[in-house]
Structure formats: C-alpha cells, structure tokens
C-alpha atoms as a PDB file:
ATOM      1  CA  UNK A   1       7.975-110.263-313.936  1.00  0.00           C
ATOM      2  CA  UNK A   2       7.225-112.192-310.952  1.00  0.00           C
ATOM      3  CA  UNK A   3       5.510-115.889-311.001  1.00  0.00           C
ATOM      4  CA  UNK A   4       4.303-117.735-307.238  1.00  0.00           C
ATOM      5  CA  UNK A   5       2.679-121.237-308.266  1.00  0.00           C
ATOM      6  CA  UNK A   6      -0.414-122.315-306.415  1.00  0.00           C
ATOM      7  CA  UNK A   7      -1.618-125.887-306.444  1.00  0.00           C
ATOM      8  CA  UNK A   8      -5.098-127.387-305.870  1.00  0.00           C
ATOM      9  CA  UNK A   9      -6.301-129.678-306.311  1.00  0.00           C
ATOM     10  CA  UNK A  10      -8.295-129.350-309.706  1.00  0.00           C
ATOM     11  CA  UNK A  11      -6.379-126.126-310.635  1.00  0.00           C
ATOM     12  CA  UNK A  12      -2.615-124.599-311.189  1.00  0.00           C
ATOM     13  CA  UNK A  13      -2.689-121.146-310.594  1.00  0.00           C
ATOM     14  CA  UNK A  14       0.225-118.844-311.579  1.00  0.00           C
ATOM     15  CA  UNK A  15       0.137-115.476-309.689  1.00  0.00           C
ATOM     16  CA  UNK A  16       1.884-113.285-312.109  1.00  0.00           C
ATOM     17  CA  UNK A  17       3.178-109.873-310.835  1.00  0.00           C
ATOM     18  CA  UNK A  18       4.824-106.719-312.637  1.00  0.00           C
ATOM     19  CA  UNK A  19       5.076-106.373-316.403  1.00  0.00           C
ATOM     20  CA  UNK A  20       4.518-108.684-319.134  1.00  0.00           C
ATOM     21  CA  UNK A  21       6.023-108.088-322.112  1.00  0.00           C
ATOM     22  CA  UNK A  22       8.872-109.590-324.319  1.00  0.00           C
ATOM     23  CA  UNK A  23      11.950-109.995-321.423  1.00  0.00           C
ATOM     24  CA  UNK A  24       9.065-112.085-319.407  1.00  0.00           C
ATOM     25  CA  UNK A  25       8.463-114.103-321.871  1.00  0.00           C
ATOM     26  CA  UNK A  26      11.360-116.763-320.458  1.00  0.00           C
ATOM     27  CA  UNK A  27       9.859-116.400-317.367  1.00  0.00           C
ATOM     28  CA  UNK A  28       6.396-117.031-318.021  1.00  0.00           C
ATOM     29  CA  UNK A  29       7.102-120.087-320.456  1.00  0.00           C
ATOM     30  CA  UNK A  30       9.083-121.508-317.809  1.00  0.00           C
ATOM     31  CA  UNK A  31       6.591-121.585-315.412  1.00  0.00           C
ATOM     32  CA  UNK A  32       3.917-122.838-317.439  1.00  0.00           C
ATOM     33  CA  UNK A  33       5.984-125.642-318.459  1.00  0.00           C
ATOM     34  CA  UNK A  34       5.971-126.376-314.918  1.00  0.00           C
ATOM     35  CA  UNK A  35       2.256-126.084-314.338  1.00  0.00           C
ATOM     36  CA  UNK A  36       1.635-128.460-317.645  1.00  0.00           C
ATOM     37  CA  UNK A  37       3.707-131.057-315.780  1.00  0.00           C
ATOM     38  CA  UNK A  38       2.014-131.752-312.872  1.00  0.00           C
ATOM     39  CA  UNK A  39      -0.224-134.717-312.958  1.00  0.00           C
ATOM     40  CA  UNK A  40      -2.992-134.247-314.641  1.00  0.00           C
ATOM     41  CA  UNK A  41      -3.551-130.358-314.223  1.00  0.00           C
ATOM     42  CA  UNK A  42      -7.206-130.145-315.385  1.00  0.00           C
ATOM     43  CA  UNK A  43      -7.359-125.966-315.006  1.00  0.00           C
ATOM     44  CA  UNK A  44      -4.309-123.393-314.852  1.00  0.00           C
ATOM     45  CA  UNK A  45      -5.714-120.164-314.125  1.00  0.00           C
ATOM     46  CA  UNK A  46      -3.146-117.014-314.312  1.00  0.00           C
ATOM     47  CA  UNK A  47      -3.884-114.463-312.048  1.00  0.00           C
ATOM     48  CA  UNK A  48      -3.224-110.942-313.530  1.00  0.00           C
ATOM     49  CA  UNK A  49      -4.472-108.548-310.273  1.00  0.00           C
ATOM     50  CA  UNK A  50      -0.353-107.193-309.773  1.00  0.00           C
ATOM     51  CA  UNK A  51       0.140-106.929-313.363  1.00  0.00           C
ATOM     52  CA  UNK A  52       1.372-103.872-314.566  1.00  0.00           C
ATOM     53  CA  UNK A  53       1.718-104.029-318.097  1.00  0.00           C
ATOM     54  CA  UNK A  54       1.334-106.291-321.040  1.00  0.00           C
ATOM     55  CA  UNK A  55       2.242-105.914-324.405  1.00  0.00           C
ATOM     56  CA  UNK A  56       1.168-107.501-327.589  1.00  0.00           C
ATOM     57  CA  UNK A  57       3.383-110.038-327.494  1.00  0.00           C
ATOM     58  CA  UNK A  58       2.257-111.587-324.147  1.00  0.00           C
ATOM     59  CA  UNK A  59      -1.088-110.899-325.440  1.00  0.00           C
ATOM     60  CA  UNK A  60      -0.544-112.823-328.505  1.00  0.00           C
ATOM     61  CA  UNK A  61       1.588-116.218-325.944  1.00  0.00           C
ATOM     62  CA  UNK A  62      -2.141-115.952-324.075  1.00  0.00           C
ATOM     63  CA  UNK A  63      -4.123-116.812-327.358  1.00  0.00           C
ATOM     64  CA  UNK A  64      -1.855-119.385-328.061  1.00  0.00           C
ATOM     65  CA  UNK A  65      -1.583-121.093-324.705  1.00  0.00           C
ATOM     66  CA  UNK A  66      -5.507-121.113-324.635  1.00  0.00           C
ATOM     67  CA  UNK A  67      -5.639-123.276-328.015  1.00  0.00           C
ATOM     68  CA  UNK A  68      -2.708-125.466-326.846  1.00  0.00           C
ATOM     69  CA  UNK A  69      -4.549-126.424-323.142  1.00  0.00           C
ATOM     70  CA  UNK A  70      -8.051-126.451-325.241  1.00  0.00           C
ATOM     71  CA  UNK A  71      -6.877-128.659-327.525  1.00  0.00           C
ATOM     72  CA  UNK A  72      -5.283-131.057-324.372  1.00  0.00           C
ATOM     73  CA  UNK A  73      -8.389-130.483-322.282  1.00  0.00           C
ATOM     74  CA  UNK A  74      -6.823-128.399-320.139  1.00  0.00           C
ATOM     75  CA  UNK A  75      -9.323-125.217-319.036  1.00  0.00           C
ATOM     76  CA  UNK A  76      -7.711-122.002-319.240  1.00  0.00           C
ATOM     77  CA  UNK A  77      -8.438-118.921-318.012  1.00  0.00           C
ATOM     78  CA  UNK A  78      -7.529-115.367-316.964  1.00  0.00           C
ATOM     79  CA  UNK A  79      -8.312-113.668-313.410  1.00  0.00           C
ATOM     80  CA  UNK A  80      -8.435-110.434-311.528  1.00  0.00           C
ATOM     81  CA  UNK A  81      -7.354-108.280-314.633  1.00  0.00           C
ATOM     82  CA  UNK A  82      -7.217-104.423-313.187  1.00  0.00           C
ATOM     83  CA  UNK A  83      -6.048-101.246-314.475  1.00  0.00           C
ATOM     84  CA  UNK A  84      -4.261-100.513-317.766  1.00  0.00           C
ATOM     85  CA  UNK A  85      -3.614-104.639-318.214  1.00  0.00           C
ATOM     86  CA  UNK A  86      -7.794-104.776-318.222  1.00  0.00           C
ATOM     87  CA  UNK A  87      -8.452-102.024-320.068  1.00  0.00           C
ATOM     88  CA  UNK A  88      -5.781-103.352-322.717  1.00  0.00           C
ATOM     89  CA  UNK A  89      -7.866-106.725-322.459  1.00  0.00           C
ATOM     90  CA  UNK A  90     -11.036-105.609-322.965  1.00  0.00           C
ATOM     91  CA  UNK A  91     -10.380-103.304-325.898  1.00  0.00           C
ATOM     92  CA  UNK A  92      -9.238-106.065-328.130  1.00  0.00           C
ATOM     93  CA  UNK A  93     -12.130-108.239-326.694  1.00  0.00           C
ATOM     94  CA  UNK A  94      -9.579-111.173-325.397  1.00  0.00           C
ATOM     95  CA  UNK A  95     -13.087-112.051-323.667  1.00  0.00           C
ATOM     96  CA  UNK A  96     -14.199-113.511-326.772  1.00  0.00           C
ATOM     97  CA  UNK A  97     -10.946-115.740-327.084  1.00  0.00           C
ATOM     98  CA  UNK A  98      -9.954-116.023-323.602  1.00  0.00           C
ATOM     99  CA  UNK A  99     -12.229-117.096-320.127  1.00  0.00           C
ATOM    100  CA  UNK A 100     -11.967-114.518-317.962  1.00  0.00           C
ATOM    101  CA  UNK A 101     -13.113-113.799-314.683  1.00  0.00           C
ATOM    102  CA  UNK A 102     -12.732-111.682-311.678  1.00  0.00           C
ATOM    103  CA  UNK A 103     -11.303-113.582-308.971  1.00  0.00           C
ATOM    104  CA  UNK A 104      -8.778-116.488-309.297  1.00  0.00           C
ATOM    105  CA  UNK A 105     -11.933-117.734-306.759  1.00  0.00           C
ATOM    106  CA  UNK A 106     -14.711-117.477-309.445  1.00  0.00           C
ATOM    107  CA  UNK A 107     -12.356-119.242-311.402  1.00  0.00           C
ATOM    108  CA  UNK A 108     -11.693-122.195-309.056  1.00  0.00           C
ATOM    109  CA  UNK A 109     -15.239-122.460-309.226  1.00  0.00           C
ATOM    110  CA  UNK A 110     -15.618-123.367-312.750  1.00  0.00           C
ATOM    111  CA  UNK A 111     -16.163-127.343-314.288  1.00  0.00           C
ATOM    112  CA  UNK A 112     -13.535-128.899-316.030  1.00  0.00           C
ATOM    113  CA  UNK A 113     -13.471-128.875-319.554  1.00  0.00           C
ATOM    114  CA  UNK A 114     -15.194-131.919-321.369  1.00  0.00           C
ATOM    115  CA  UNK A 115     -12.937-134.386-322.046  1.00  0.00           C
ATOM    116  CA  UNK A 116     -10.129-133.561-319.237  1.00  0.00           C
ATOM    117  CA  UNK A 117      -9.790-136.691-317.039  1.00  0.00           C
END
C-alpha cells in the first residue's frame, strides 16, 4: 500500500492507495503516527477512493484508531470508499462505528469534535 499525506489546516488527510491488509499494516501505522504528531491535528481523514482491498485486520486497526482519536478529540473519519473496499464496509455496517463520507471534501467540511482545541 501506498500513503501521500495532505495537510490543512484543520485536517490530516492520508490518501491511501492499493491493498490494505496485514503487510500494510507497518505502513499505515507509520503514517498515522506521523499525522498524530503534527500540532494539534484536530481531524485526520483517510481517503480510501484507490483502495483495492481490505481485510479484517485493517478493518479491525480502523475501529481502534477511531476510539483512540475519539478519546483525544481528534475527529476521525473515512472517505471516498468505492468498489469491493465499500461494499466490504457497508456489509459489516462500519457506518455505525466509523464517520464516513463520500468525498475527503464533505469531510473537510465537517466541525471539530467537542473538546479538540
């Protein structure tokens, strides 16, 4: 897998590209680590529209990143799911768990969380 970081600036966004499953798991922890170090990131948003493939595992690193940054006021959320990676998405519900939107725009777009300075 492939990572680009984005910065603006209310919002980290990680443009993730080609599968995500257990041998990206370095990759993606590394850059997410870098996105959580940047002053005061009060959104990261992970853009999903060239993802391939994800598997459970990466599924499962998502749920857990989202009650990390919740519990740090940090707003997370998903954007631009297509293809086999949304239909994956939507038939566990990650909706329910996870913010998700279709555009790493509409997701710019959205408040901070309450509480994030």
């Amino acid at each position: 897998m492939h990572i680009k970081t984005e910065l603006y600036p209310e919002a980290v966004v990680l443009h993730l590209e080609g599968r995500f499953d257990f041998h990206a798991m370095d990759t993606f922890l590394a850059a997410l680590s870098q996105a959580e170090k940047l002053p005061h990131p009060r959104h990261i948003i992970l853009d999903l529209h060239k993802l391939t493939f994800i598997d459970s595992m990466a599924i499962g690193r998502l749920v857990g990143t989202q009650h990390r940054l919740q519990r740090d006021s940090i707003r997370f959320t998903l954007a631009g799911q297509t293809g086999y990676v949304d239909t994956a998405l939507r038939e566990i519900k990650l909706e329910t768990m996870l913010s998700t939107v279709r555009s790493v725009e509409e997701g710019l777009a959205l408040p901070p969380l309450k509480g994030s300075t």
